[in-house]
C-alpha atoms as a PDB file:
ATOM      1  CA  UNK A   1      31.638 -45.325  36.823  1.00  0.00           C
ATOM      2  CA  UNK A   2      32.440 -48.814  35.648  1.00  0.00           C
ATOM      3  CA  UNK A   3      35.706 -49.562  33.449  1.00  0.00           C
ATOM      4  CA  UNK A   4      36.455 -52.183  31.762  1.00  0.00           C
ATOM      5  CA  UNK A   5      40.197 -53.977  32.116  1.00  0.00           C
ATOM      6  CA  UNK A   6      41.960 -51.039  29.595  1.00  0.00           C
ATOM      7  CA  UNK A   7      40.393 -48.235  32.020  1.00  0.00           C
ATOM      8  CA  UNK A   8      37.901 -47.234  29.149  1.00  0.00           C
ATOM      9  CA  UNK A   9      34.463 -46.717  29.854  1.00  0.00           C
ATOM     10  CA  UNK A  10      32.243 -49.950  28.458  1.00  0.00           C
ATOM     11  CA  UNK A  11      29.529 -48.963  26.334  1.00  0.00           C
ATOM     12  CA  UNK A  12      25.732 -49.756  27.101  1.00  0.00           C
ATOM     13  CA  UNK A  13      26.523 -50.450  30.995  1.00  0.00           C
ATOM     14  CA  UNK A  14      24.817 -48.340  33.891  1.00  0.00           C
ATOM     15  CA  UNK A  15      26.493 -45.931  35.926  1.00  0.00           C
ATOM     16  CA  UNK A  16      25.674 -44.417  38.954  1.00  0.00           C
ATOM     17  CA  UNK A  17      22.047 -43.332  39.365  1.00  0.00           C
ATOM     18  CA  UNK A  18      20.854 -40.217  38.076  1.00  0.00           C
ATOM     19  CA  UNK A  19      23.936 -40.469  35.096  1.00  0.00           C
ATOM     20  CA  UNK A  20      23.124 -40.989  31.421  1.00  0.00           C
ATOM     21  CA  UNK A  21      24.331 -44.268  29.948  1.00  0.00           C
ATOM     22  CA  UNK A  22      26.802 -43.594  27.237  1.00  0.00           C
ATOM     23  CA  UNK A  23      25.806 -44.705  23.568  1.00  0.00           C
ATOM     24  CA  UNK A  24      21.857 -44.853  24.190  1.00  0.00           C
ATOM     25  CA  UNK A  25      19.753 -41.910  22.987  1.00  0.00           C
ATOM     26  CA  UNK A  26      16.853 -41.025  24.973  1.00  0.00           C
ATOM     27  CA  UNK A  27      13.465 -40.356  23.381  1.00  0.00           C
ATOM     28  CA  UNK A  28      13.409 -36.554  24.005  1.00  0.00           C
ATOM     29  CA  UNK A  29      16.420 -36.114  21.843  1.00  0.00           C
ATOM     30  CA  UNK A  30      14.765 -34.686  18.626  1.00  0.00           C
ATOM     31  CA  UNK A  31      11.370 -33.948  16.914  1.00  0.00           C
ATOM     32  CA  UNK A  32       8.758 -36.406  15.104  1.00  0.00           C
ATOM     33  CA  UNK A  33       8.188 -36.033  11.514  1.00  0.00           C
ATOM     34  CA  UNK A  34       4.142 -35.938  13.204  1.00  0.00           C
ATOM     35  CA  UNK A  35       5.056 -33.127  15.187  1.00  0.00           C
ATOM     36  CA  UNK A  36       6.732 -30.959  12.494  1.00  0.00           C
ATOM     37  CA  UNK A  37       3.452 -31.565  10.216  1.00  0.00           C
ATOM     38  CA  UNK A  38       1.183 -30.452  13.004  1.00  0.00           C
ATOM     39  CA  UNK A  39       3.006 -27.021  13.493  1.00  0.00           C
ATOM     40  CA  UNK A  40       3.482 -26.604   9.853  1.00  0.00           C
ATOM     41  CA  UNK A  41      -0.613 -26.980   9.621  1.00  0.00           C
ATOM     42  CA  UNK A  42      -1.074 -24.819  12.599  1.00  0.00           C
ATOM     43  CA  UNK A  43       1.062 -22.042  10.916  1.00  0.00           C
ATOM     44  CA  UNK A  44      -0.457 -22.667   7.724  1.00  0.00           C
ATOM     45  CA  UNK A  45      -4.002 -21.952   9.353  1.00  0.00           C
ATOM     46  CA  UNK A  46      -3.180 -19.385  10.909  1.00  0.00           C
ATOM     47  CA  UNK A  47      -1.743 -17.512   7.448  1.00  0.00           C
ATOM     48  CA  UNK A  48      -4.921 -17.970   5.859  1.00  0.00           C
ATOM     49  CA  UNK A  49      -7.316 -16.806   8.687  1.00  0.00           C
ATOM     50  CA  UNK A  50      -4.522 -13.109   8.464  1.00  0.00           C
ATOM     51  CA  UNK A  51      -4.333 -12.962   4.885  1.00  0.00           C
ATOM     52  CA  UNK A  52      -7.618 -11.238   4.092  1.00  0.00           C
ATOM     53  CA  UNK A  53      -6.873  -8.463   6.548  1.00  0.00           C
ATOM     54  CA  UNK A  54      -3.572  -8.362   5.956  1.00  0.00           C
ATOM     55  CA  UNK A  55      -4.041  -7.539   2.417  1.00  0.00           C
ATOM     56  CA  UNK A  56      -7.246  -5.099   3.047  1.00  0.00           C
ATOM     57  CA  UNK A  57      -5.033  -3.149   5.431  1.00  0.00           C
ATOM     58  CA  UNK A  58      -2.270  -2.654   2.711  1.00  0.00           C
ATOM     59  CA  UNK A  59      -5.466  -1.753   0.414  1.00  0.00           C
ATOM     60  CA  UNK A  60      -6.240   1.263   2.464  1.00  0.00           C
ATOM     61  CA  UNK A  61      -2.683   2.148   2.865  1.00  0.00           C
ATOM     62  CA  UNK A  62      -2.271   2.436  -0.496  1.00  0.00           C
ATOM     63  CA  UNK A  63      -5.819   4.456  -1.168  1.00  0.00           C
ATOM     64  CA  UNK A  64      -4.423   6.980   1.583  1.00  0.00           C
ATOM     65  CA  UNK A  65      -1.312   7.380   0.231  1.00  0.00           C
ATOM     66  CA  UNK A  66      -3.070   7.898  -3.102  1.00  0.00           C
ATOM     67  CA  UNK A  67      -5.275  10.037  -1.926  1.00  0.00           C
ATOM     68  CA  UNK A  68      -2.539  12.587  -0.307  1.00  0.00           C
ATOM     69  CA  UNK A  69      -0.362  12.515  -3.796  1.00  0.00           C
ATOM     70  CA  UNK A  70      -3.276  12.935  -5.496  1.00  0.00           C
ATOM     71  CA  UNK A  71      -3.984  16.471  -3.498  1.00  0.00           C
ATOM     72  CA  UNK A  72      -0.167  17.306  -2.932  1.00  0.00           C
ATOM     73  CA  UNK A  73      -0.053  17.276  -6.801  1.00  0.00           C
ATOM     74  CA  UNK A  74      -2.955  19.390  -7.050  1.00  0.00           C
ATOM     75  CA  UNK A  75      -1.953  22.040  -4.728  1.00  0.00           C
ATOM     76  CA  UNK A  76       1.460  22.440  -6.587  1.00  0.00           C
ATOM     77  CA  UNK A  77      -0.521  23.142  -9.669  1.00  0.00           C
ATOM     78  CA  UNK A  78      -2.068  25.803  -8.033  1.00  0.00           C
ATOM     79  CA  UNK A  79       1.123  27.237  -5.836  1.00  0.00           C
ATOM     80  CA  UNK A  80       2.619  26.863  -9.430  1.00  0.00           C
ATOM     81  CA  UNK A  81      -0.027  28.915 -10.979  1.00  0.00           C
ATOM     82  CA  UNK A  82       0.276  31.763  -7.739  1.00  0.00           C
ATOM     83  CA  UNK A  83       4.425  32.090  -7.349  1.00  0.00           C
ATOM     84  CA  UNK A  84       5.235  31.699 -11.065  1.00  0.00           C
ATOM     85  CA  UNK A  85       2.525  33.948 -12.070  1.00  0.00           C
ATOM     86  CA  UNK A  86       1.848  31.592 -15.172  1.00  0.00           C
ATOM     87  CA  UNK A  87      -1.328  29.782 -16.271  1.00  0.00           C
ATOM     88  CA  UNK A  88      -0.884  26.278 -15.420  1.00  0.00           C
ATOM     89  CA  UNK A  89      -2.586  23.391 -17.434  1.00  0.00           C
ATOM     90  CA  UNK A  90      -4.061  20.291 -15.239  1.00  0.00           C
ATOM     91  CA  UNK A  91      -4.971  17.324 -17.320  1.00  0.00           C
ATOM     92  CA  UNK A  92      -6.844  14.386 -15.340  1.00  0.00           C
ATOM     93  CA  UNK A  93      -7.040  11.427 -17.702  1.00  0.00           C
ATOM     94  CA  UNK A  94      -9.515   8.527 -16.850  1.00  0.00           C
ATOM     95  CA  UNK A  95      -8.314   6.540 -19.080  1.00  0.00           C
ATOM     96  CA  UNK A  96      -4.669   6.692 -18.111  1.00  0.00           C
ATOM     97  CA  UNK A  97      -4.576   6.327 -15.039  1.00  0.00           C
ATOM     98  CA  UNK A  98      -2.359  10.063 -14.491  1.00  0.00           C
ATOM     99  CA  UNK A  99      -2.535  13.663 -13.941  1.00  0.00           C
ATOM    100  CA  UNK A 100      -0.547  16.047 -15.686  1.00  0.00           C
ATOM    101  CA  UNK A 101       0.591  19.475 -15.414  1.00  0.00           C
ATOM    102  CA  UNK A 102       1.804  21.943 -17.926  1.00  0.00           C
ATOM    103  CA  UNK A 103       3.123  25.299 -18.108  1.00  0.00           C
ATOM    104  CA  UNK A 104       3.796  27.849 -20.981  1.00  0.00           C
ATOM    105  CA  UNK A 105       7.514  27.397 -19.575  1.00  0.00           C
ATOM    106  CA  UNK A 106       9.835  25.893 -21.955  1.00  0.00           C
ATOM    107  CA  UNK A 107      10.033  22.046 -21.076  1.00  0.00           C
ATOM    108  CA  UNK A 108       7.909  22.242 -17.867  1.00  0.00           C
ATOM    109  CA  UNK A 109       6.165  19.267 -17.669  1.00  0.00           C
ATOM    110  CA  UNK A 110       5.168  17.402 -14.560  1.00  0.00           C
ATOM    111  CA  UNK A 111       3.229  13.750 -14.767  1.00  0.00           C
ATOM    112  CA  UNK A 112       1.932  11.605 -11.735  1.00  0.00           C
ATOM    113  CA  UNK A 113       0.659   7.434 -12.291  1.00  0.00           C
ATOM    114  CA  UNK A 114      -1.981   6.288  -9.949  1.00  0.00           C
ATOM    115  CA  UNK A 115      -0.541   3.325  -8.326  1.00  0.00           C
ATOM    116  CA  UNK A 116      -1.619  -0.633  -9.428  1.00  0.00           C
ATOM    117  CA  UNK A 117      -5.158  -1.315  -7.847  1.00  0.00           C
ATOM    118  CA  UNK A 118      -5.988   2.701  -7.585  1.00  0.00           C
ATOM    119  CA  UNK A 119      -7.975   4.290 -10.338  1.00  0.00           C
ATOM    120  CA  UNK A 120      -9.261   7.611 -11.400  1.00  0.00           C
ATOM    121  CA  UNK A 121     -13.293   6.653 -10.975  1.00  0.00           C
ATOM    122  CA  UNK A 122     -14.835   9.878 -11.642  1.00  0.00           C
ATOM    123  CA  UNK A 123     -13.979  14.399 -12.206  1.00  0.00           C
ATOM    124  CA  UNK A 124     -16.296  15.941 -10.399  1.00  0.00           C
ATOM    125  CA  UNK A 125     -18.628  18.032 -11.447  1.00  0.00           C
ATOM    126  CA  UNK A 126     -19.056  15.496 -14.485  1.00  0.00           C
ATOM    127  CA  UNK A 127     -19.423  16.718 -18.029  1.00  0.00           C
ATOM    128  CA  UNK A 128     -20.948  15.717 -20.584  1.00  0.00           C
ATOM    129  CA  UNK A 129     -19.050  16.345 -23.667  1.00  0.00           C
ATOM    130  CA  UNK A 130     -15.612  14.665 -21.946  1.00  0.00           C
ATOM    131  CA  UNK A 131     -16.381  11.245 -23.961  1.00  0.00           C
ATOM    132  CA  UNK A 132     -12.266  10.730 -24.189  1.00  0.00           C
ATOM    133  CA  UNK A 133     -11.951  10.374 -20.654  1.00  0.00           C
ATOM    134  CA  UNK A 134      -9.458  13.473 -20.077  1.00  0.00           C
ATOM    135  CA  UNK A 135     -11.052  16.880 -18.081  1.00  0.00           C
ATOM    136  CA  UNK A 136      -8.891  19.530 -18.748  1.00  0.00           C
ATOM    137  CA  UNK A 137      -8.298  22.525 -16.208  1.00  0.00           C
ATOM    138  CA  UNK A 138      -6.239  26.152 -17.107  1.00  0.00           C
ATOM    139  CA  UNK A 139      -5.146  27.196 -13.378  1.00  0.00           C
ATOM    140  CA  UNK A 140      -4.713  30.882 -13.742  1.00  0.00           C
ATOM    141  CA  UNK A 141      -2.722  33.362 -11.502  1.00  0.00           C
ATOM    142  CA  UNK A 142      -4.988  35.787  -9.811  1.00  0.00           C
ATOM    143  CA  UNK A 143      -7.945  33.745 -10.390  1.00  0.00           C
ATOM    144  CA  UNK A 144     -10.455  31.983  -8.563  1.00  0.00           C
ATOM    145  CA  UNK A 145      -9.695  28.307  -8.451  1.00  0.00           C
ATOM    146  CA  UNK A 146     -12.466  26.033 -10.314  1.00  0.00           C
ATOM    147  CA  UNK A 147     -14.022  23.761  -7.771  1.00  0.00           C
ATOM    148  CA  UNK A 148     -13.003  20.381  -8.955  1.00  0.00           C
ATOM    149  CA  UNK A 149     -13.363  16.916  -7.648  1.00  0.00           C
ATOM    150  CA  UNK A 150     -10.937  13.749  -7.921  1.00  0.00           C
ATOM    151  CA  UNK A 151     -12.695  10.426  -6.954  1.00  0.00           C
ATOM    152  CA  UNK A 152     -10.484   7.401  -6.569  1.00  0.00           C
ATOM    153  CA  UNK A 153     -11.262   4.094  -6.329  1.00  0.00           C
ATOM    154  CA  UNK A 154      -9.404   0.993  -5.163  1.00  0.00           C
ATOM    155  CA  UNK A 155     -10.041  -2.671  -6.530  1.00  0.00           C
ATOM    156  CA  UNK A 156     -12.062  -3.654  -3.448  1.00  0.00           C
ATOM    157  CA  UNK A 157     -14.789  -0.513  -4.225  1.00  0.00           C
ATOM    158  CA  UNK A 158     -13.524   1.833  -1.516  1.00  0.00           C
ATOM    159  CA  UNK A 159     -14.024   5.475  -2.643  1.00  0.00           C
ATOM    160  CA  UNK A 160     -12.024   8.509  -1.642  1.00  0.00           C
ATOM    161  CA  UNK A 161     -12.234  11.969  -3.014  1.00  0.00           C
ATOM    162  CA  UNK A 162     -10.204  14.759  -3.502  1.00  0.00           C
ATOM    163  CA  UNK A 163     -11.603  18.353  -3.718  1.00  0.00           C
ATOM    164  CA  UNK A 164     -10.136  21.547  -4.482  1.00  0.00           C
ATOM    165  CA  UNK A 165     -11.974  23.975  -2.326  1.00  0.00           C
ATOM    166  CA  UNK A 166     -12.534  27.383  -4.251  1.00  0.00           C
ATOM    167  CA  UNK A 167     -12.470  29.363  -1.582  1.00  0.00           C
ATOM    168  CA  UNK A 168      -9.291  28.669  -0.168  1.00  0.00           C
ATOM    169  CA  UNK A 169      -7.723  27.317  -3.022  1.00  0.00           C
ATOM    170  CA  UNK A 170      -6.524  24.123  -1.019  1.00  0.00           C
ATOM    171  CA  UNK A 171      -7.349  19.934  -1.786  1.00  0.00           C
ATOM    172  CA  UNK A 172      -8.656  18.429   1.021  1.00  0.00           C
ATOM    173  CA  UNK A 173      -9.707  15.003   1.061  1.00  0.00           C
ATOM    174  CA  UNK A 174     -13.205  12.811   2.171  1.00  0.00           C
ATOM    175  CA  UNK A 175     -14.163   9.234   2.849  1.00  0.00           C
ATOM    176  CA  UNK A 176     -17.213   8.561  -0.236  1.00  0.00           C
ATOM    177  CA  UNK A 177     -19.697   6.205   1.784  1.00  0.00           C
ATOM    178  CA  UNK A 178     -22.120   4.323  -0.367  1.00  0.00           C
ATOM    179  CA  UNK A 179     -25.033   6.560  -1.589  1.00  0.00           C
END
């Protein structure tokens, strides 16, 4: 490599082939502002095209896992009803948004919220006279259980249901396609 008189190497001079002049950037050193914009729109694209099924997939998530509280609550009105060998009290309000439980136990109280986006669409079989929008159930020990339906719906119009099968005693859940 060249030096100058001092022995330090002179800025902006070629060396030897094949070695990178000192104090000259070359033009693959960094990114354009033109590039950055074009990835940033690429990415951008691509978020919108996802987004729709990204937030339809949560949708059913959340109507599943809905769906399974909804019958997991139900079923430990009845197992409340069978082991504690009290009458048990299932409220299903329409216009709340909740199910309760109660017992003739002193303080026994149990409450569940439907989640934001899920609602309490319909009790099945519907009744007339229940014009406040609460059905209410007496679960009692020994007895058959009533043959009840929960329908949910999310905001999107997808419809599950849960039914409490009167033979068995046990929720079990169904898909509602359109009718």
């Amino acid at each position: 490599m060249p030096t100058s008189s001092a022995g330090k190497i002179s800025r902006g001079q070629a060396g030897a082939p094949g070695e990178p002049v000192l104090g000259s950037l070359g033009s693959e050193a960094g990114v354009t502002l033109i590039e950055m914009l074009v990835v940033v729109g690429i990415i951008g694209i691509i978020a919108a095209i996802t987004a729709p099924s990204v937030a339809s997939g949560l949708d059913a998530v959340r109507m599943a896992s809905a769906t399974q509280s909804v019958a997991a609550f139900i079923n430990g009105a009845v197992n409340r009803a069978e082991r504690r060998q009290q009458p048990i009290e299932l409220v299903i309000s329409l216009k709340e948004n909740k199910l309760t439980m109660y017992s003739n136990e002193p303080g026994f109280v149990r409450e569940m919220k439907l989640p934001d986006g899920i609602a309490i669409d319909a009790v099945l079989p519907a009744e007339e006279e229940m014009t406040d929008g609460v059905r209410r159930l007496i679960l009692m020990p020994g007895a058959s259980v009533p043959g009840i339906g929960v329908q949910l719906v999310n905001h999107s119009g997808a419809k599950r249901r849960v039914r409490l099968d009167p033979m068995t005693g046990f929720p079990r859940t169904e898909i509602v396609t359109a009718e």
